[in-house]
Protein backbone atom coordinates (compact mmCIF):
# COMPACT_ATOMS: atom_id res chain seq x y z
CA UNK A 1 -0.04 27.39 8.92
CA UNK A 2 1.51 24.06 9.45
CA UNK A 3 -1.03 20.92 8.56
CA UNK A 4 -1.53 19.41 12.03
CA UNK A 5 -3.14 23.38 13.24
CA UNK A 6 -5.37 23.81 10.01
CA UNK A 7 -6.24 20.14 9.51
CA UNK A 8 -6.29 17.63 12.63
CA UNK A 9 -8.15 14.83 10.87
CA UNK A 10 -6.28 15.04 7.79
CA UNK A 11 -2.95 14.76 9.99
CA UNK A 12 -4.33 12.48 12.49
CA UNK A 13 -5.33 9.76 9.46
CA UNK A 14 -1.39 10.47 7.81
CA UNK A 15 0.00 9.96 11.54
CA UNK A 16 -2.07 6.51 11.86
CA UNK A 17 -0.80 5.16 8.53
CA UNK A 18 2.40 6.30 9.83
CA UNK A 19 2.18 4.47 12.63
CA UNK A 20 0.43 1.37 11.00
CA UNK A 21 3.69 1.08 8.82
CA UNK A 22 5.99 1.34 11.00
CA UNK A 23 4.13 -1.24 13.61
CA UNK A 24 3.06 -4.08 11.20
CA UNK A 25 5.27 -6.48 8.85
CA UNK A 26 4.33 -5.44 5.19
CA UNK A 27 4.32 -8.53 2.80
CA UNK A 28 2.56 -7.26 0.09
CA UNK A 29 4.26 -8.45 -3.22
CA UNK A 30 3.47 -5.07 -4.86
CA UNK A 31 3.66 -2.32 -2.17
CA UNK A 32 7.55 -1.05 -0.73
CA UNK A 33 9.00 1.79 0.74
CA UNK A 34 10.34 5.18 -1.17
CA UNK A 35 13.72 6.83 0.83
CA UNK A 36 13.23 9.71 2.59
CA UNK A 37 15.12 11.56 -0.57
CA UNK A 38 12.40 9.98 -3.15
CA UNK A 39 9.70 11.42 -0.77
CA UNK A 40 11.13 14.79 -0.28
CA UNK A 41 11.43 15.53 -3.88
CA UNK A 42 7.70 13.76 -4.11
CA UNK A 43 6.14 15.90 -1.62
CA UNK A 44 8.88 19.27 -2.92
CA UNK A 45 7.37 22.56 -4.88
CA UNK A 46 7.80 20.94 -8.51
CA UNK A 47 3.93 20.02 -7.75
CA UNK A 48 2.92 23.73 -8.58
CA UNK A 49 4.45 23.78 -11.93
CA UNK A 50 2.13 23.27 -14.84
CA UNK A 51 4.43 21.07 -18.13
CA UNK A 52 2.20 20.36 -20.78
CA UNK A 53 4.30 18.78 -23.18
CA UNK A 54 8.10 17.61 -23.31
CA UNK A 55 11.33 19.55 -23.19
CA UNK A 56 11.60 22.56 -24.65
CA UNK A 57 8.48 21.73 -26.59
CA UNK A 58 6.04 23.10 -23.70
CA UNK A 59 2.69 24.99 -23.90
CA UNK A 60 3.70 26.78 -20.79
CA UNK A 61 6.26 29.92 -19.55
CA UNK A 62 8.29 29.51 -16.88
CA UNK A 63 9.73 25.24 -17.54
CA UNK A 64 13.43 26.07 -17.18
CA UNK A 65 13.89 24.12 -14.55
CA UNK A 66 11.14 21.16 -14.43
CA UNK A 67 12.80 20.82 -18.15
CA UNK A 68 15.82 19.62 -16.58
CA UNK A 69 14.06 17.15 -13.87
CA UNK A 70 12.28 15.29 -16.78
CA UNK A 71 15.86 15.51 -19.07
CA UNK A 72 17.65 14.09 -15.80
CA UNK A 73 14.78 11.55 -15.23
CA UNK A 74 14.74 10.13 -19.14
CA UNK A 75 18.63 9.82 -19.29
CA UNK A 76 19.11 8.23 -15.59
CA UNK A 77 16.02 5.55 -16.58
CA UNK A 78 17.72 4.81 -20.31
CA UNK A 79 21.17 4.15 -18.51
CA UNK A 80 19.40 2.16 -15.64
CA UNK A 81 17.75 -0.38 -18.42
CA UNK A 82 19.79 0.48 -21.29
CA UNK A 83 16.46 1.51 -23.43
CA UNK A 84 16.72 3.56 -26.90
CA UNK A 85 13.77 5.52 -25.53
CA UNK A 86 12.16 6.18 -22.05
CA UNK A 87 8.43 8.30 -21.68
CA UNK A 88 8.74 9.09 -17.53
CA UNK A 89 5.20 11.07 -17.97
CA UNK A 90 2.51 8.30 -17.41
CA UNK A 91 0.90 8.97 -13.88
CA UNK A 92 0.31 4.91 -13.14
CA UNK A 93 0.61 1.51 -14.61
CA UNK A 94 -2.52 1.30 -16.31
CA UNK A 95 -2.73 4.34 -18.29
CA UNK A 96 0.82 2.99 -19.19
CA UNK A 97 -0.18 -0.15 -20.96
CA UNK A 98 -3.14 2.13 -22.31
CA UNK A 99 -1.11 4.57 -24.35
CA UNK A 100 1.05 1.68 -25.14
CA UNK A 101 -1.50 -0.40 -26.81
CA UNK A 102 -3.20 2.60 -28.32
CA UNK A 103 0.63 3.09 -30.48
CA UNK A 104 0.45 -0.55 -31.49
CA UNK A 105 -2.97 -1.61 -32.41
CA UNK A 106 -6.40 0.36 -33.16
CA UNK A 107 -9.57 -0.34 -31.33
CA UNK A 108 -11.35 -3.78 -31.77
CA UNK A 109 -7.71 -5.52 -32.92
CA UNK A 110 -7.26 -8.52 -30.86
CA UNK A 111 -4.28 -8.42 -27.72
CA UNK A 112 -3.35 -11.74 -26.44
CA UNK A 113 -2.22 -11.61 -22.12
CA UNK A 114 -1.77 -13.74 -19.33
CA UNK A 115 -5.11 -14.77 -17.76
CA UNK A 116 -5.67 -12.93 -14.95
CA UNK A 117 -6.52 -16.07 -12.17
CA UNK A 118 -3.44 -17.31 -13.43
CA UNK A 119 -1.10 -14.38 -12.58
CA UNK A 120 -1.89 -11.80 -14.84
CA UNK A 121 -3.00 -8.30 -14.49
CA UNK A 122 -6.58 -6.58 -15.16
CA UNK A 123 -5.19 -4.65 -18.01
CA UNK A 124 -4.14 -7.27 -20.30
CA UNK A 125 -7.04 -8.03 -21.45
CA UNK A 126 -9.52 -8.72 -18.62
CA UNK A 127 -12.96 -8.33 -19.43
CA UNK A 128 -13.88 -4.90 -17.50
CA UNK A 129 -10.73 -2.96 -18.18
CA UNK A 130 -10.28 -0.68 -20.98
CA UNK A 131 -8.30 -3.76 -22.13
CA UNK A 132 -10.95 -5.68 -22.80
CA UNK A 133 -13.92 -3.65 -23.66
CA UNK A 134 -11.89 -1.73 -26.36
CA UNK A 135 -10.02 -4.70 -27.86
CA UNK A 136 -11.06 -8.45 -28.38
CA UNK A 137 -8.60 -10.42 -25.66
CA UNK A 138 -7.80 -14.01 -25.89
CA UNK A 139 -5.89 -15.30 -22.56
CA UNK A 140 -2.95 -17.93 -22.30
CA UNK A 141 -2.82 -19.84 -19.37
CA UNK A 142 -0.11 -21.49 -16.80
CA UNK A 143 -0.31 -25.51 -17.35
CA UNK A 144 -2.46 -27.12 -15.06
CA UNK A 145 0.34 -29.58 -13.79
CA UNK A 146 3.31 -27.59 -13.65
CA UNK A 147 1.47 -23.98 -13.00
CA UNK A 148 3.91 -22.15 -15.46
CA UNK A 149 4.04 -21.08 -18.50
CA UNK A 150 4.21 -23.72 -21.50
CA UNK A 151 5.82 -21.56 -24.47
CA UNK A 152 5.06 -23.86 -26.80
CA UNK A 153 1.74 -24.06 -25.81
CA UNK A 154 1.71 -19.97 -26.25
CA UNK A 155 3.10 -20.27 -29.55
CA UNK A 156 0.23 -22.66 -30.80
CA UNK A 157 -2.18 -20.30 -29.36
CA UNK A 158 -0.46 -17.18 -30.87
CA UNK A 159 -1.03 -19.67 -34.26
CA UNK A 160 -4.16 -19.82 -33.90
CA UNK A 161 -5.56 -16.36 -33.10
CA UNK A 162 -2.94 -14.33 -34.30
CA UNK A 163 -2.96 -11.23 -32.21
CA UNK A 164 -1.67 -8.19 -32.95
CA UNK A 165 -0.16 -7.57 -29.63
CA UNK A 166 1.18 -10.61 -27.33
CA UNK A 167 1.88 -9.15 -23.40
CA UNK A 168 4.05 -10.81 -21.38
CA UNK A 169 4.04 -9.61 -17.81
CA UNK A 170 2.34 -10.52 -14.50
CA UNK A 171 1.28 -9.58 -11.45
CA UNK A 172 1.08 -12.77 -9.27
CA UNK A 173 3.69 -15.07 -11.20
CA UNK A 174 6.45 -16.18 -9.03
CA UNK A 175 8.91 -17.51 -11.85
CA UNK A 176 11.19 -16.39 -14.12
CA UNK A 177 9.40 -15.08 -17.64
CA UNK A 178 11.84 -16.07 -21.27
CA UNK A 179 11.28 -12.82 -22.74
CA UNK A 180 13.55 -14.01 -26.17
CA UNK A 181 10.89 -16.88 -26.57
CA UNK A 182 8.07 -14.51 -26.28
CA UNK A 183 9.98 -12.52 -28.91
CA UNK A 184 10.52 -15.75 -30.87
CA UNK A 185 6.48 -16.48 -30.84
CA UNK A 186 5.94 -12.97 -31.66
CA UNK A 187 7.73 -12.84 -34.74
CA UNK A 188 6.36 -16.16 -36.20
CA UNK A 189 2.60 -14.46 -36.04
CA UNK A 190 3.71 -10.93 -36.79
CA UNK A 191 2.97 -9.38 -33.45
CA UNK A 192 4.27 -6.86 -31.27
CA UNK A 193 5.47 -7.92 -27.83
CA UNK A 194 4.96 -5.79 -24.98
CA UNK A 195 6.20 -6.24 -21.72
CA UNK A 196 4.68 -5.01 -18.20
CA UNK A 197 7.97 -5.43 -16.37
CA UNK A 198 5.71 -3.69 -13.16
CA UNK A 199 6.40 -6.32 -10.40
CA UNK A 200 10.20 -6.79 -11.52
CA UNK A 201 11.61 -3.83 -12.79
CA UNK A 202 14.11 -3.84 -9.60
CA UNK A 203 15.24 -7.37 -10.14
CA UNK A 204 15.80 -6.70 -13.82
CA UNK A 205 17.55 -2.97 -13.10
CA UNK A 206 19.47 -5.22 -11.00
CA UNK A 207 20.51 -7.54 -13.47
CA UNK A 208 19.12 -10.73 -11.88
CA UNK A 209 16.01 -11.23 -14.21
CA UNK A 210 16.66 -11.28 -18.01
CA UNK A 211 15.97 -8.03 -19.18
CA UNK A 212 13.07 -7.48 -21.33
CA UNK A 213 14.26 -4.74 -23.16
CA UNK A 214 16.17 -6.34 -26.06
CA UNK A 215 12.87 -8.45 -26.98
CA UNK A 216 9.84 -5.87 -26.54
CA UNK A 217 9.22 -3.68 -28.66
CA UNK A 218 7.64 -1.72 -25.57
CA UNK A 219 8.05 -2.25 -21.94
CA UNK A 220 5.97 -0.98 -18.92
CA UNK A 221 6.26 -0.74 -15.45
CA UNK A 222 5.50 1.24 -12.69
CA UNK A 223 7.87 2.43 -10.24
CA UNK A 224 6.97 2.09 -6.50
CA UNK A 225 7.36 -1.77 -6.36
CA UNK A 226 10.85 -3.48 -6.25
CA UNK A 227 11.95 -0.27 -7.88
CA UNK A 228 11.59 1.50 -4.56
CA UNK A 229 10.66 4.67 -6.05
CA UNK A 230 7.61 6.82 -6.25
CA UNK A 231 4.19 5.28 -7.05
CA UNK A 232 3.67 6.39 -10.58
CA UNK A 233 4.89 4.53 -14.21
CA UNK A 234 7.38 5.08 -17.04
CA UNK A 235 7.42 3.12 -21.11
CA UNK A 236 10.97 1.96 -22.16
CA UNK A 237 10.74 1.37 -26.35
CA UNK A 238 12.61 1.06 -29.30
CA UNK A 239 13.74 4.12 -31.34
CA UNK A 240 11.31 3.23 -33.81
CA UNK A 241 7.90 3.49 -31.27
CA UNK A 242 9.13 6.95 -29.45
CA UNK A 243 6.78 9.69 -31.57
CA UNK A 244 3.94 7.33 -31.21
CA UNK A 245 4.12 6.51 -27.90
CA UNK A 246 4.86 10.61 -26.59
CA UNK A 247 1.51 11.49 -28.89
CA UNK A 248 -0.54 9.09 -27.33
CA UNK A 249 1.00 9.17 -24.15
CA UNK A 250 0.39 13.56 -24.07
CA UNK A 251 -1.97 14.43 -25.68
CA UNK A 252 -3.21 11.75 -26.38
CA UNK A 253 -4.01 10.44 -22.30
CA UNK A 254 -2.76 12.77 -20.02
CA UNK A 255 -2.53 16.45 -19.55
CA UNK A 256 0.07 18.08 -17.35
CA UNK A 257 2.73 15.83 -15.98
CA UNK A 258 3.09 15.62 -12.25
CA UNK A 259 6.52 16.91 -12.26
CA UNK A 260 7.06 16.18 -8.79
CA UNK A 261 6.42 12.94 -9.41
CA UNK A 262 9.31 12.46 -12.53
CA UNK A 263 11.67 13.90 -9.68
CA UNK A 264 11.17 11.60 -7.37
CA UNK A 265 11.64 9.02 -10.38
CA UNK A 266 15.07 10.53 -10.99
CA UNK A 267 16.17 10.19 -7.44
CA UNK A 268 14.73 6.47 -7.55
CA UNK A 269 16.50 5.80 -10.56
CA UNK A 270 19.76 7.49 -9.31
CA UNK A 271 19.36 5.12 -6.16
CA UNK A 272 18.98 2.13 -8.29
CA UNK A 273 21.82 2.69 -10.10
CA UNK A 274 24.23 2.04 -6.98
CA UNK A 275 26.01 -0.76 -6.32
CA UNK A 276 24.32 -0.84 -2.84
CA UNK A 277 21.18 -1.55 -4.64
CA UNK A 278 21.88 -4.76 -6.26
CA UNK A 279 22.90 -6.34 -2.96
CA UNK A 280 19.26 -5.12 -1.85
CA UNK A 281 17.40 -6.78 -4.72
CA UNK A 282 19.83 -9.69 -3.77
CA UNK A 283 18.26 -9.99 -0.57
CA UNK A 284 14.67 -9.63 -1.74
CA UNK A 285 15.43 -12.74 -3.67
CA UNK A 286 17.23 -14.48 -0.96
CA UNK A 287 14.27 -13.68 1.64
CA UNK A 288 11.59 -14.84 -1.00
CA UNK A 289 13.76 -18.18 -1.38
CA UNK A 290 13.71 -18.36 2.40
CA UNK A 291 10.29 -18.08 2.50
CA UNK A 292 9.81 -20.80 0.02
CA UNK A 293 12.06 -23.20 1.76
CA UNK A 294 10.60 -22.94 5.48
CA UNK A 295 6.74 -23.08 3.53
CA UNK A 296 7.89 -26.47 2.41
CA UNK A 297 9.13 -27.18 5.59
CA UNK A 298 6.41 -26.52 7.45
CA UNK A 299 4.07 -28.69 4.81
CA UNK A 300 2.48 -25.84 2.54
CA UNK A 301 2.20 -26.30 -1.15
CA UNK A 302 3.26 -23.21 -3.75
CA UNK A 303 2.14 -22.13 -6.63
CA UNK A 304 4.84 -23.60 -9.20
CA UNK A 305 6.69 -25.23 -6.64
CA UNK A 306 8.13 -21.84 -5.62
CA UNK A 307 10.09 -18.75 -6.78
CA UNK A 308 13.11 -17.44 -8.60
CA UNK A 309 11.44 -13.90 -8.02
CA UNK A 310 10.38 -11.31 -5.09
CA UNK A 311 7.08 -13.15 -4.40
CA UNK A 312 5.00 -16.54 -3.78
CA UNK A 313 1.72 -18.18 -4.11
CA UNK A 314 0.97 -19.87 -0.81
CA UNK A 315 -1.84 -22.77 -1.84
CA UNK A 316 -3.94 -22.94 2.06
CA UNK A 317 -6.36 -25.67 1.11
CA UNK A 318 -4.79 -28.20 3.41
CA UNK A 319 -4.97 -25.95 5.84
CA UNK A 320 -8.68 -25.43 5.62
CA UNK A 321 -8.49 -21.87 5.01
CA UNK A 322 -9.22 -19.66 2.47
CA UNK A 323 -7.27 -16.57 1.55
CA UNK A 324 -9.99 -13.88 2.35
CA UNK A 325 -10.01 -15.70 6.35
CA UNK A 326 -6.29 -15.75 6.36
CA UNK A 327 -5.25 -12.43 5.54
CA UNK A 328 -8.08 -11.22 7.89
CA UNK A 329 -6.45 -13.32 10.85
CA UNK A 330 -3.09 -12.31 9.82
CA UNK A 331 -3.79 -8.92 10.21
CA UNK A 332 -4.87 -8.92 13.15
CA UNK A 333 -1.06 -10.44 14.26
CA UNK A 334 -0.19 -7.04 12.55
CA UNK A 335 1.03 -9.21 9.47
CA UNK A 336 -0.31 -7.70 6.30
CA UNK A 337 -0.85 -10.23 2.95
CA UNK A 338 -3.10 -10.06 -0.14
CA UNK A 339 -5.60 -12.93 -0.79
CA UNK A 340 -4.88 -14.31 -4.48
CA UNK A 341 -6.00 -16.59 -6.59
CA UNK A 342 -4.54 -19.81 -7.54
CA UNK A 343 -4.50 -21.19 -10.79
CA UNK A 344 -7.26 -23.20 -11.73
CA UNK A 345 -8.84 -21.94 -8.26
CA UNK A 346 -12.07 -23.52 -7.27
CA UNK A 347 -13.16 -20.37 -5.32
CA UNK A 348 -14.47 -17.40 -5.90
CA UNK A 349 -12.05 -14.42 -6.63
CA UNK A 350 -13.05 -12.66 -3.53
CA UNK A 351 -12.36 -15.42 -1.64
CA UNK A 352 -9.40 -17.16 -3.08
CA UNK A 353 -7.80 -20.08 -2.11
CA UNK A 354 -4.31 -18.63 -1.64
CA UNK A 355 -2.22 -15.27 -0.34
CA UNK A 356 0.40 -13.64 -2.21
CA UNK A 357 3.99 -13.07 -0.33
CA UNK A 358 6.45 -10.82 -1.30
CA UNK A 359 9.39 -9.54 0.22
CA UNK A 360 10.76 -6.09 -1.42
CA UNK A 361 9.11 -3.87 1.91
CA UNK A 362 10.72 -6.01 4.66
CA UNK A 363 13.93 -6.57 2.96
CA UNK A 364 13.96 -2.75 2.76
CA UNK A 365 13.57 -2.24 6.34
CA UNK A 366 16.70 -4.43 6.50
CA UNK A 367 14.94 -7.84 7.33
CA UNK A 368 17.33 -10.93 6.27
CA UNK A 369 17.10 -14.79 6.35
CA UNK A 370 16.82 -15.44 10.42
CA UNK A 371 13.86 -12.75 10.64
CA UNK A 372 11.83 -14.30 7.41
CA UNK A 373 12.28 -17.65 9.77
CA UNK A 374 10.31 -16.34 12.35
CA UNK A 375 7.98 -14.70 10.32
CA UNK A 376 7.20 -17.50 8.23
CA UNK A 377 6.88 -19.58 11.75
CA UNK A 378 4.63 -16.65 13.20
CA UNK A 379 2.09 -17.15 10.00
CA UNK A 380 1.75 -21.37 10.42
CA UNK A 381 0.64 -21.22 13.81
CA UNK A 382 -1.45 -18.40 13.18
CA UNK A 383 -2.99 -20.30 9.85
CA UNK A 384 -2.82 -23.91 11.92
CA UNK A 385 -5.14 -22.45 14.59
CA UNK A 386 -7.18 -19.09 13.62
CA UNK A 387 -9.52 -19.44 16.21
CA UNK A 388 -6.80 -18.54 18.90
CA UNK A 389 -7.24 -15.18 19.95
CA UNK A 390 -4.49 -15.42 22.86
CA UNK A 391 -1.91 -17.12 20.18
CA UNK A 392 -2.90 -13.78 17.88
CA UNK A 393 -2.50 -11.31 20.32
CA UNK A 394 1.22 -13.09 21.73
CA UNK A 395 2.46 -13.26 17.91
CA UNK A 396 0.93 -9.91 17.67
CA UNK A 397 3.22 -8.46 20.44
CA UNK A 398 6.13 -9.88 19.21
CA UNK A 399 5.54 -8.93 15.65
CA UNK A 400 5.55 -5.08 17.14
CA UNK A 401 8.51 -5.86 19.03
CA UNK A 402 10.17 -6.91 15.92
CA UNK A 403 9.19 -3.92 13.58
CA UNK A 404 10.96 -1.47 16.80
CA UNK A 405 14.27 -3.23 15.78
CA UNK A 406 13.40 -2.54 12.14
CA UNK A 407 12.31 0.88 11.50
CA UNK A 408 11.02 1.42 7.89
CA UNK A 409 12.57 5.70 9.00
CA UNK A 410 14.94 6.01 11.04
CA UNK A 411 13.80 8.73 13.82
């Protein structure tokens, strides 16, 4: 019986995101959208098919074939990166990093991340993450004047509390990171580097990001952001960490793989590895620099004065606004942002005195320069006067007028 017969609500809730998607301009640094081919092989039969294990070293009959997706997935992800070793098993991000610092350090050994008001993510060490209950975390910071990272002033902290693991990696960090001098502070304390290459893994497949993968001894990431592929996680290491990090990765976190899942992977990383997909990530940068220049225009100040990446910081205190009231206005113009903090943020994190911009899902509906223009137009006077309801339903309309020119599927 086909889903919409046996279960209306069900289908009626997947035909309203459906429709919310298609009708409203994404700009969420961290969300994208699969192809249709990612999807299919997402939502395809391999789902029924129990894997414990790896290739050829199952604890289940009948893996002839899902052996081959994960073999296909593995060597298409090494070639896309050029790692020595590639685990596509790990369901998200999070228990990523987990089985990743569970190979490195043991419990109560000290990990030393990005803060996360100042860009980094909940699992490097924030207080009520597995990250920091089960290890002792000591943050670095961005610098106060310049809002980005001061590698010197890493490497004194590194000096001082020697770490056993340093994590380089962020979530809502709009400038370029110098893996090699991460490496190069690593080293001097004896620590092991690992990288959560999440929010760039497209630009760096790409080969307009420094890759982290000569540096790290282990590298992260998920793979539904600028990756455009299914929303799940894979760990790149050196030859020397691959044992430790399969044991801890099965059985030492997860149980069966979702092999539907590592399919769609393959098919992402198979799409990445086009030339057609470099001249998309070059266009994700080229829209984020867009929306940088017409910010500056238009009188905002950004986070680090900008972005060599897929995202921004948009500071709205002269505006009068703070990030919770502006991404609730702006979505009701059908214009979706996150709140974020800003470094060194005088509100509260639920409030925020700044959104986050990215541009990997309108870039992949085939949004270029001229449309970011408008956009970036449509979000000033919408931030200049919130209280206009008529000026939020007109840029409303036209917002929906301009998401019918740019499908995210074709019909």
């Amino acid at each position: 019986m086909e889903l919409k017969n046996f279960d209306p609500e069900i289908t009626d809730a997947i035909q309203g995101e459906a429709g919310r998607e298609e009708s409203t301009l994404n700009l969420i640094a961290s969300e994208n959208y699969p192809s249709k081919s990612v999807l299919a092989a997402q939502g395809s039969l391999l789902q029924n098919k129990y894997a414990e294990g790896y290739p050829h070293r199952r604890y289940y009959g009948g893996c002839e074939f899902v052996d081959k997706v994960e073999e296909i997935a593995v060597e298409r992800a090494k070639r896309l990166f050029g790692a020595d070793h590639v685990n596509v098993q790990p369901l998200s991000g999070v228990p990523a990093n987990m089985a990743t610092f569970f190979s490195l350090a043991n419990f109560g050994d000290k990990i030393m991340g990005l803060a996360l008001p100042h860009g980094g993510h909940l699992s490097h060490g924030y207080p009520v993450s597995f990250s920091g209950k089960w290890f002792k975390s000591v943050n670095y910071q961005v610098e106060r004047d310049t809002e980005v990272l001061d590698y010197s002033n890493i490497a004194k902290l590194a000096e001082a509390e020697k770490p056993k693991i340093i994590i380089c990696g962020a979530s809502a960090y709009s400038r370029k990171i110098q893996f090699d001098k991460f490496r190069e502070i690593a080293d001097k304390v004896g620590a092991y580097l690992v990288t959560d290459m999440a929010h760039i893994a497209g630009i760096v497949a790409a080969g307009l990001h420094q890759s982290p993968i000569p540096y790290a001894d282990v590298v992260t990431t998920t793979t539904h952001k600028s990756l455009r592929g299914p929303r799940s996680a894979m760990i790149l290491c050196k030859s020397k960490w691959a044992d430790n990090i399969d044991k801890w990765v099965f059985p030492g976190i997860h149980g069966g793989p979702h092999m539907h899942t590592i399919a769609a992977k393959a098919v992402c990383f198979k799409e990445a590895l086009q030339p057609e997909f470099k001249d998309y990530i070059n266009q994700v940068l080229l829209n984020a620099k867009t929306f940088e220049n017409e910010f500056k225009k238009l009188g905002y100040r950004l986070v680090a004065d900008g972005t060599d990446t897929h995202l921004l910081l948009v500071d709205l205190r002269s505006k009068k606004i703070t990030g919770r009231d502006a991404e609730d206005v702006l979505t009701k113009a059908s214009i979706i942002v996150n709140r974020n903090t800003i470094p060194y943020d005088p509100e509260k994190p639920l409030i925020t005195s700044g959104i986050r911009i990215g541009t990997p899902a309108t870039t992949t509906r085939g949004m270029k320069e001229p449309e970011i223009k408008k956009i970036c137009g449509w979000i000033d006077k919408i931030l200049t006067n919130p209280g206009d309801e008529s000026n939020i339903q007109k840029i409303g309309a036209e917002v929906k007028e301009l998401c019918k020119s740019f499908p995210v599927y074709n019909k």
